[in-house]
Protein backbone atom coordinates (compact mmCIF):
# COMPACT_ATOMS: atom_id res chain seq x y z
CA UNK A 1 0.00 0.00 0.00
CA UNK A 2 2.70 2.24 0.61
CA UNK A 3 4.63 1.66 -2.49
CA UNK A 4 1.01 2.19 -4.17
CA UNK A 5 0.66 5.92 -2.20
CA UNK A 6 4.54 6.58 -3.80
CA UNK A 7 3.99 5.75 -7.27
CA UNK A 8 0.71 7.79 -7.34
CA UNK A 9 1.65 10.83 -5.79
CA UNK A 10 4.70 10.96 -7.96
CA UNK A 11 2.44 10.69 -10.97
CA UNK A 12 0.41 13.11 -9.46
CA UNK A 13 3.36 15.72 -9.14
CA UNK A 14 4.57 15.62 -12.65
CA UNK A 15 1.06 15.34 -14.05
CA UNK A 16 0.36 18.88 -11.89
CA UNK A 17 3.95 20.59 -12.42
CA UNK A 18 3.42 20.13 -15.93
CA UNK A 19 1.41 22.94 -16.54
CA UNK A 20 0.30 26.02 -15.10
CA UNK A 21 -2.80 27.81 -14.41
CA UNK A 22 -3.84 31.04 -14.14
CA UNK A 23 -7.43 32.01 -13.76
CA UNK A 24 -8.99 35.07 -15.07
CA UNK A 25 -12.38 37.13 -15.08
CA UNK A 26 -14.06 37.47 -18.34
CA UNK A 27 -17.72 38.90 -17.98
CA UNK A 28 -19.60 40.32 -15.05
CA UNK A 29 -23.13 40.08 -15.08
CA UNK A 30 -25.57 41.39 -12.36
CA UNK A 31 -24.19 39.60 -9.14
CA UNK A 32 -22.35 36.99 -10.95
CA UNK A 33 -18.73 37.01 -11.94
CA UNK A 34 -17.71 34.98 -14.36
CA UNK A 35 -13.93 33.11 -14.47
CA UNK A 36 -12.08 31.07 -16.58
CA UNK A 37 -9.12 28.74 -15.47
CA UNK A 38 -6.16 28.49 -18.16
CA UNK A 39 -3.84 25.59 -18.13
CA UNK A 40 -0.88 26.14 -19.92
CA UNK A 41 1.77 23.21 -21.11
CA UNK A 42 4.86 24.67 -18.72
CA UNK A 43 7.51 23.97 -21.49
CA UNK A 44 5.24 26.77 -23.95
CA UNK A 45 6.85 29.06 -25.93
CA UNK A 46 6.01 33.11 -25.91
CA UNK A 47 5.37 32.64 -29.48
CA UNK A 48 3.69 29.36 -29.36
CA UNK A 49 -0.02 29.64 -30.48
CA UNK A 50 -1.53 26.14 -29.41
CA UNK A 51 -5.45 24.64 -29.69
CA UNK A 52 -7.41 25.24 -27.01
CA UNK A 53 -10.49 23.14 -25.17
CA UNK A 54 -12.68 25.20 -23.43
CA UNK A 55 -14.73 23.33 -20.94
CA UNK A 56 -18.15 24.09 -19.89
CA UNK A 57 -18.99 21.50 -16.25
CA UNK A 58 -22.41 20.18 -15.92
CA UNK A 59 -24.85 20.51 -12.77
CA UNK A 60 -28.45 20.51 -14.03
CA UNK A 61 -27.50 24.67 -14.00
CA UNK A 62 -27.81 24.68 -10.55
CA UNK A 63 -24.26 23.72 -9.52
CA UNK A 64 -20.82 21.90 -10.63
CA UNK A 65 -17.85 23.87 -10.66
CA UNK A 66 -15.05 24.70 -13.54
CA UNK A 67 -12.57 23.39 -10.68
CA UNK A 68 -14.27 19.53 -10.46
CA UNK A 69 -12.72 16.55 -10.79
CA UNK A 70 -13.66 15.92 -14.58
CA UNK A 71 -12.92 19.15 -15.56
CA UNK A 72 -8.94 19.45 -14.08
CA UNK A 73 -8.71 16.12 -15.92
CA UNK A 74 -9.91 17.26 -19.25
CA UNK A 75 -7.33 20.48 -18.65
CA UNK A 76 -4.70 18.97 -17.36
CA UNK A 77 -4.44 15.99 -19.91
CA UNK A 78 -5.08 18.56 -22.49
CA UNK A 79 -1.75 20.32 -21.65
CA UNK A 80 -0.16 16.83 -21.61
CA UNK A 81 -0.80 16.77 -25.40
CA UNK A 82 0.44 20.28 -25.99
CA UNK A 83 -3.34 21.65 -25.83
CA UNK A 84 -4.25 24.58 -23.70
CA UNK A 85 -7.04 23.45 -21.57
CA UNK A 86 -9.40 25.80 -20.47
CA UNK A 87 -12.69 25.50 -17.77
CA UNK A 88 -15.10 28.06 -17.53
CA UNK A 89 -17.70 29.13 -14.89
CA UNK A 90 -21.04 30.55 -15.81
CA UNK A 91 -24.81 31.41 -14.63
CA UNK A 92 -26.29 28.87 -12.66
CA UNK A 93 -29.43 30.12 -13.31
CA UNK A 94 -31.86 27.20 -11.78
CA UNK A 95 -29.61 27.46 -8.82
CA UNK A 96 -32.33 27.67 -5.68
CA UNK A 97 -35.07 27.77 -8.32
CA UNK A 98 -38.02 25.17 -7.30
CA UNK A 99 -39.06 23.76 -10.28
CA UNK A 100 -35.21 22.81 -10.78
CA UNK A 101 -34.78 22.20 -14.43
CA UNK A 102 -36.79 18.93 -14.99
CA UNK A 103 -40.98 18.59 -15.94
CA UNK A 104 -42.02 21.50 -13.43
CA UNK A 105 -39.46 23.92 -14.95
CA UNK A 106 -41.21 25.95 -17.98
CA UNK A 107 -40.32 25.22 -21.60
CA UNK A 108 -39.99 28.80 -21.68
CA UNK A 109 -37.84 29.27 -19.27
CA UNK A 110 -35.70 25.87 -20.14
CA UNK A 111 -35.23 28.18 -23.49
CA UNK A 112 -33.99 31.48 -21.24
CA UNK A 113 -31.61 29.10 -19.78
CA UNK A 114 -30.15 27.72 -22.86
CA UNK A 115 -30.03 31.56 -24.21
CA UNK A 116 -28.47 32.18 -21.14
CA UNK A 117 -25.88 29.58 -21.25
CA UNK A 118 -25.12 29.99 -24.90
CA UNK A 119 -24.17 33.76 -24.47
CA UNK A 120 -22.11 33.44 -21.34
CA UNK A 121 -20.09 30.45 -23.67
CA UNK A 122 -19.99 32.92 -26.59
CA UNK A 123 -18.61 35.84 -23.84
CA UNK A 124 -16.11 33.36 -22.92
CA UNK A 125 -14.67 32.49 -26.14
CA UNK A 126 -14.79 36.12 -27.17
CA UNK A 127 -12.57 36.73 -24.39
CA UNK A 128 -9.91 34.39 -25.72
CA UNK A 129 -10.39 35.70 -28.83
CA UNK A 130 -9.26 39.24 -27.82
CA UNK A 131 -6.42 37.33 -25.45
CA UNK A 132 -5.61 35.17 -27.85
CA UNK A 133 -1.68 36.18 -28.19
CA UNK A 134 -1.42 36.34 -24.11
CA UNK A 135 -3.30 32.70 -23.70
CA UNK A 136 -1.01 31.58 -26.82
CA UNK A 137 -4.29 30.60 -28.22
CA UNK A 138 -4.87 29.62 -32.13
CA UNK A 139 -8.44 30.82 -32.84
CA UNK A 140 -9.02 28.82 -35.44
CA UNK A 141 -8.58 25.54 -33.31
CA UNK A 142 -11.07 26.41 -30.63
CA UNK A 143 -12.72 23.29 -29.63
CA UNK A 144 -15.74 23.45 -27.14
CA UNK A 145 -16.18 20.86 -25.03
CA UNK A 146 -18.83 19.91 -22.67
CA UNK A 147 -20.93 17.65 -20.02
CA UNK A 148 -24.58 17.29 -19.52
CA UNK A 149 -25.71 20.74 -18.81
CA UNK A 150 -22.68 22.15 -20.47
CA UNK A 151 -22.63 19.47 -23.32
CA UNK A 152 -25.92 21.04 -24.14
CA UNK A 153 -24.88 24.68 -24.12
CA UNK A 154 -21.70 24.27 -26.39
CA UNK A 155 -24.17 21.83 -28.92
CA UNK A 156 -26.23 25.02 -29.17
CA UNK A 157 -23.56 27.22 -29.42
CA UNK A 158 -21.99 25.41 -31.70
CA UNK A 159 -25.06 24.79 -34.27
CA UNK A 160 -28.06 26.79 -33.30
CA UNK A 161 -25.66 29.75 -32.58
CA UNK A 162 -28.23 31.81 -34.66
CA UNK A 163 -31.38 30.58 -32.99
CA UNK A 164 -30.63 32.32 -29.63
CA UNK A 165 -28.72 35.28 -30.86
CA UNK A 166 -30.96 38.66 -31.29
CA UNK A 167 -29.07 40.31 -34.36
CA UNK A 168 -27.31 38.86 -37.09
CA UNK A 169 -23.72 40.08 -36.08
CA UNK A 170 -23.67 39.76 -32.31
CA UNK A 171 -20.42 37.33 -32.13
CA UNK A 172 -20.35 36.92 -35.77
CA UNK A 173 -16.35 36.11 -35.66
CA UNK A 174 -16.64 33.44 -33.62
CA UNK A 175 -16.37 30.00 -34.83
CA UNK A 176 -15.20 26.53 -33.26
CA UNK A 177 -12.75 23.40 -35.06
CA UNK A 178 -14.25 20.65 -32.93
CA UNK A 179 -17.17 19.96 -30.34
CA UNK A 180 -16.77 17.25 -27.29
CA UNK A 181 -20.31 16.33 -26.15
CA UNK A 182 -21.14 14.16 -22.99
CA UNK A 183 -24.93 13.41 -22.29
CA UNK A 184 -25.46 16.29 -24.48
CA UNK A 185 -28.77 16.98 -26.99
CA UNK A 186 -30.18 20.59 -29.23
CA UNK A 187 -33.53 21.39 -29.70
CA UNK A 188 -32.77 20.37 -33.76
CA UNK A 189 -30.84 18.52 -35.61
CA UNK A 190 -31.67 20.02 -38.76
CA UNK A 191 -30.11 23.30 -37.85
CA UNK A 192 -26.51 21.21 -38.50
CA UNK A 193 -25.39 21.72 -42.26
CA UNK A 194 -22.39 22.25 -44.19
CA UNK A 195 -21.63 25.61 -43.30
CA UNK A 196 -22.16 24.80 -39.51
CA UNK A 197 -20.95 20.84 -39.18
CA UNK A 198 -17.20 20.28 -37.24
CA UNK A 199 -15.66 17.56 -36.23
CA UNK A 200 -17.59 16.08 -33.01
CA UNK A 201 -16.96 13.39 -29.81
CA UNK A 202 -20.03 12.70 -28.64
CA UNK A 203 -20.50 10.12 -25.53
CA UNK A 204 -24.22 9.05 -24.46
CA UNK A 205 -26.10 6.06 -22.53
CA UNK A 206 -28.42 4.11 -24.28
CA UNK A 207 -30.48 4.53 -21.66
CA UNK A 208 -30.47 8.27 -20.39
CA UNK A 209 -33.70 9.33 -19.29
CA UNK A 210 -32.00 13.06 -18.46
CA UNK A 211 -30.71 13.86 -21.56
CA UNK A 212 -32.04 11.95 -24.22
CA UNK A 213 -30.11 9.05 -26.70
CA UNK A 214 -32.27 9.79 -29.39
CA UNK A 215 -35.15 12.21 -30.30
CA UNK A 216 -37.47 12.34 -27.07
CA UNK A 217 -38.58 14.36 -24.35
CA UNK A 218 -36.11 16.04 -22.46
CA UNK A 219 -35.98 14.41 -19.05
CA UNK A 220 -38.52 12.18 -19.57
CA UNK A 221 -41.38 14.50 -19.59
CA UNK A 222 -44.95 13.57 -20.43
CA UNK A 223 -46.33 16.48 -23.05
CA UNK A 224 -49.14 17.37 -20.25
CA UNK A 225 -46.12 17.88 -18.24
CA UNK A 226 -45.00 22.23 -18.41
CA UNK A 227 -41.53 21.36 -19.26
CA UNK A 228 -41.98 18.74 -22.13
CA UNK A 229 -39.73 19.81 -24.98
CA UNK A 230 -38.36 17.63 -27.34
CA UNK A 231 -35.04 17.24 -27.96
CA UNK A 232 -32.54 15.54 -30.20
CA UNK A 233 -29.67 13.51 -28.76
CA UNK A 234 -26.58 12.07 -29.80
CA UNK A 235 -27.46 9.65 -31.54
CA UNK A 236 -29.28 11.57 -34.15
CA UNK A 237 -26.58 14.17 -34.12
CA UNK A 238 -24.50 11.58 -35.32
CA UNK A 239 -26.75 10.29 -38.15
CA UNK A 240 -26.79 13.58 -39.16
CA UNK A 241 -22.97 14.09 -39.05
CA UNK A 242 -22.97 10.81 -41.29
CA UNK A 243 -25.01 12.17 -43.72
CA UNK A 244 -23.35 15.27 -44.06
CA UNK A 245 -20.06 13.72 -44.34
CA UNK A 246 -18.54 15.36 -41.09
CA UNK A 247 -16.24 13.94 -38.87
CA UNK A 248 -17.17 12.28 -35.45
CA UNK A 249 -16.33 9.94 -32.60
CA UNK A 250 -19.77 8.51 -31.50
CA UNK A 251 -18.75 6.49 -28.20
CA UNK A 252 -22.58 4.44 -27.34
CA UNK A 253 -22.36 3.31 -23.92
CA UNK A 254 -25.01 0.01 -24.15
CA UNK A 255 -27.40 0.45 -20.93
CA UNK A 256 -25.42 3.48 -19.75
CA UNK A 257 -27.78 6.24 -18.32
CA UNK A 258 -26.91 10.07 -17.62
CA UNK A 259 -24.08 9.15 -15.62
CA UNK A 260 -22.00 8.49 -18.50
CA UNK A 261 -21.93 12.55 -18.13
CA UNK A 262 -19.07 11.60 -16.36
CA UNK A 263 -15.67 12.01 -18.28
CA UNK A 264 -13.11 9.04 -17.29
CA UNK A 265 -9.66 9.52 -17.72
CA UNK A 266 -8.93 5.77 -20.47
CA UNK A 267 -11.28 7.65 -22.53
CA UNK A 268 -8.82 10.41 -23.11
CA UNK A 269 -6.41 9.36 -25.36
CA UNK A 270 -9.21 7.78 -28.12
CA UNK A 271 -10.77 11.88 -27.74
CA UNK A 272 -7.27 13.65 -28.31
CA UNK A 273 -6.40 11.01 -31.15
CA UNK A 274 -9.65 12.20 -32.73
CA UNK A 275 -8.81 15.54 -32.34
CA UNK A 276 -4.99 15.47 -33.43
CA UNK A 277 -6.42 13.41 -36.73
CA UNK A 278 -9.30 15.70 -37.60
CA UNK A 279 -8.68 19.41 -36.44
CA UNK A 280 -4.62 19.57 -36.79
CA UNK A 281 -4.66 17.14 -39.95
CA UNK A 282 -8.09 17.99 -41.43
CA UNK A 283 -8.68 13.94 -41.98
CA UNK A 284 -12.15 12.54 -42.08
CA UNK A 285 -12.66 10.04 -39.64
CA UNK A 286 -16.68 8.64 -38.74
CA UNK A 287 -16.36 5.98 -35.48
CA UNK A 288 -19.04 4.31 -33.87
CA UNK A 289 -17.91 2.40 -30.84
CA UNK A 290 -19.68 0.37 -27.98
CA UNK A 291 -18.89 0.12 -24.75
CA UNK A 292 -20.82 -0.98 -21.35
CA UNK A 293 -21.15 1.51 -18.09
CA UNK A 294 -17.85 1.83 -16.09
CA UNK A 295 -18.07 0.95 -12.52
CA UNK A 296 -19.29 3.52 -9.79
CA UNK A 297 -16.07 3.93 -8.94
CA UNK A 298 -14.02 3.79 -11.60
């Protein structure tokens, strides 16, 4: 046990000293002040201008944290492959709310929340855009990477970007290489075409009664129910994808349910691979793979 405790603190050191991270503000809105946490590779170059995930934790909008467990793996193993690695905080705006973001929460205001979400991503890519030379960020490798909650707000941002913005040019420079998608779903799949369709890694149970596998009702919702809204999931984001030719890594997790929200680090190397193949090298790759629910505590 002891010699166990060595060997993974060591890897724990050089895993940590192997970066660094700075965090930084950028948007304040009403009471809420929004942060981003940078990690940078530590052997980067001044003139070094790297791709960059920005991470967006889940919660239901009500909690999670850019400083979780999932998300300083995503980071930190994205600065192990000479990525910058970025996790964002944003509105938690069903935080304290009763109807919590399930059946009892409006349509109507499931749709605020999504607005919501989407602008506070678009604020925070806009603010590495503008940093870009102090973050040693390439802009046009932006990928934007999410989990339940968060999987759903980048999928919007992503391909309905138009559908919650109020004028044409509001954030009109912004655009993204790849998307990384746990649990995730958008209100329609048809708004994905060839002007709109990247390169996507998209990770959902079979069985996710949250966030749904297909095209259903998000969280299960009866249509008598206030909050029934349809929505579709990965798996039709991938059939369109296939259709249109685009690039993705479609990981179906047989029986899984919306805990497959959670990122696990073995998965890691098939996402970066992806990445490395179809953002840096412009190849088109389509992957389907199955796999069964990890353990609890895996």
């Amino acid at each position: 046990m002891k010699h166990l405790f060595i060997i993974i603190f060591i890897f724990s050191y050089f895993w940590s000293s192997a970066q660094n991270i700075k965090t930084y503000t950028y948007a304040i809105k009403g009471l809420d002040t929004l942060k981003m946490d940078v990690y940078t590779p530590e052997n980067i170059k001044e003139a070094d201008s790297l791709p960059v995930v920005v991470w967006m934790h889940g919660g239901g909008f009500s909690g999670g944290s850019r400083a979780g467990k999932d998300e300083t793996n995503i980071a930190n193993f994205a600065t192990s492959k000479n990525y910058i690695g970025i996790s964002i905080s944003y509105r938690l705006l069903r935080k304290g709310a009763k109807t919590g973001f399930g059946c009892k929460c409006s349509k109507k205001n499931k749709l605020f929340t999504f607005n919501q979400g989407v602008l506070d991503f678009l604020d925070a890519t806009q603010f590495i855009y503008d940093n870009s030379d102090r973050l040693n960020v390439d802009t046009s490798k932006i990928i934007a990477a999410g989990s339940s909650a968060g999987a759903e707000i980048i999928l919007h941002t992503v391909f309905m970007k138009r559908f919650f913005l109020s004028t044409e040019t509001a954030y009109e420079n912004i655009n993204y290489a790849a998307a990384i998608s746990f649990s995730g779903a958008i209100l329609n799949s048809d708004d994905i075409t060839t002007d709109n369709a990247i390169p996507t890694v998209l990770f959902h149970g079979t069985e996710d009664t949250t966030v749904p596998f297909k095209t259903a009702p998000h969280h299960n919702c009866q249509p008598n129910k206030t909050g029934f809204m349809m929505l579709d999931g990965s798996h039709t984001i991938a059939e369109k994808l296939k259709e249109l030719e685009t690039p993705y890594y479609f990981n179906i997790v047989k029986g899984g349910h919306h805990d497959v929200a959670n990122v696990h680090i073995n998965d890691l190397d098939d996402i970066f691979y992806f990445l490395d193949k179809t953002v840096k090298k412009n190849e088109v790759i389509q992957i389907t793979k199955y796999t069964s629910p990890k353990p609890t505590n895996y």
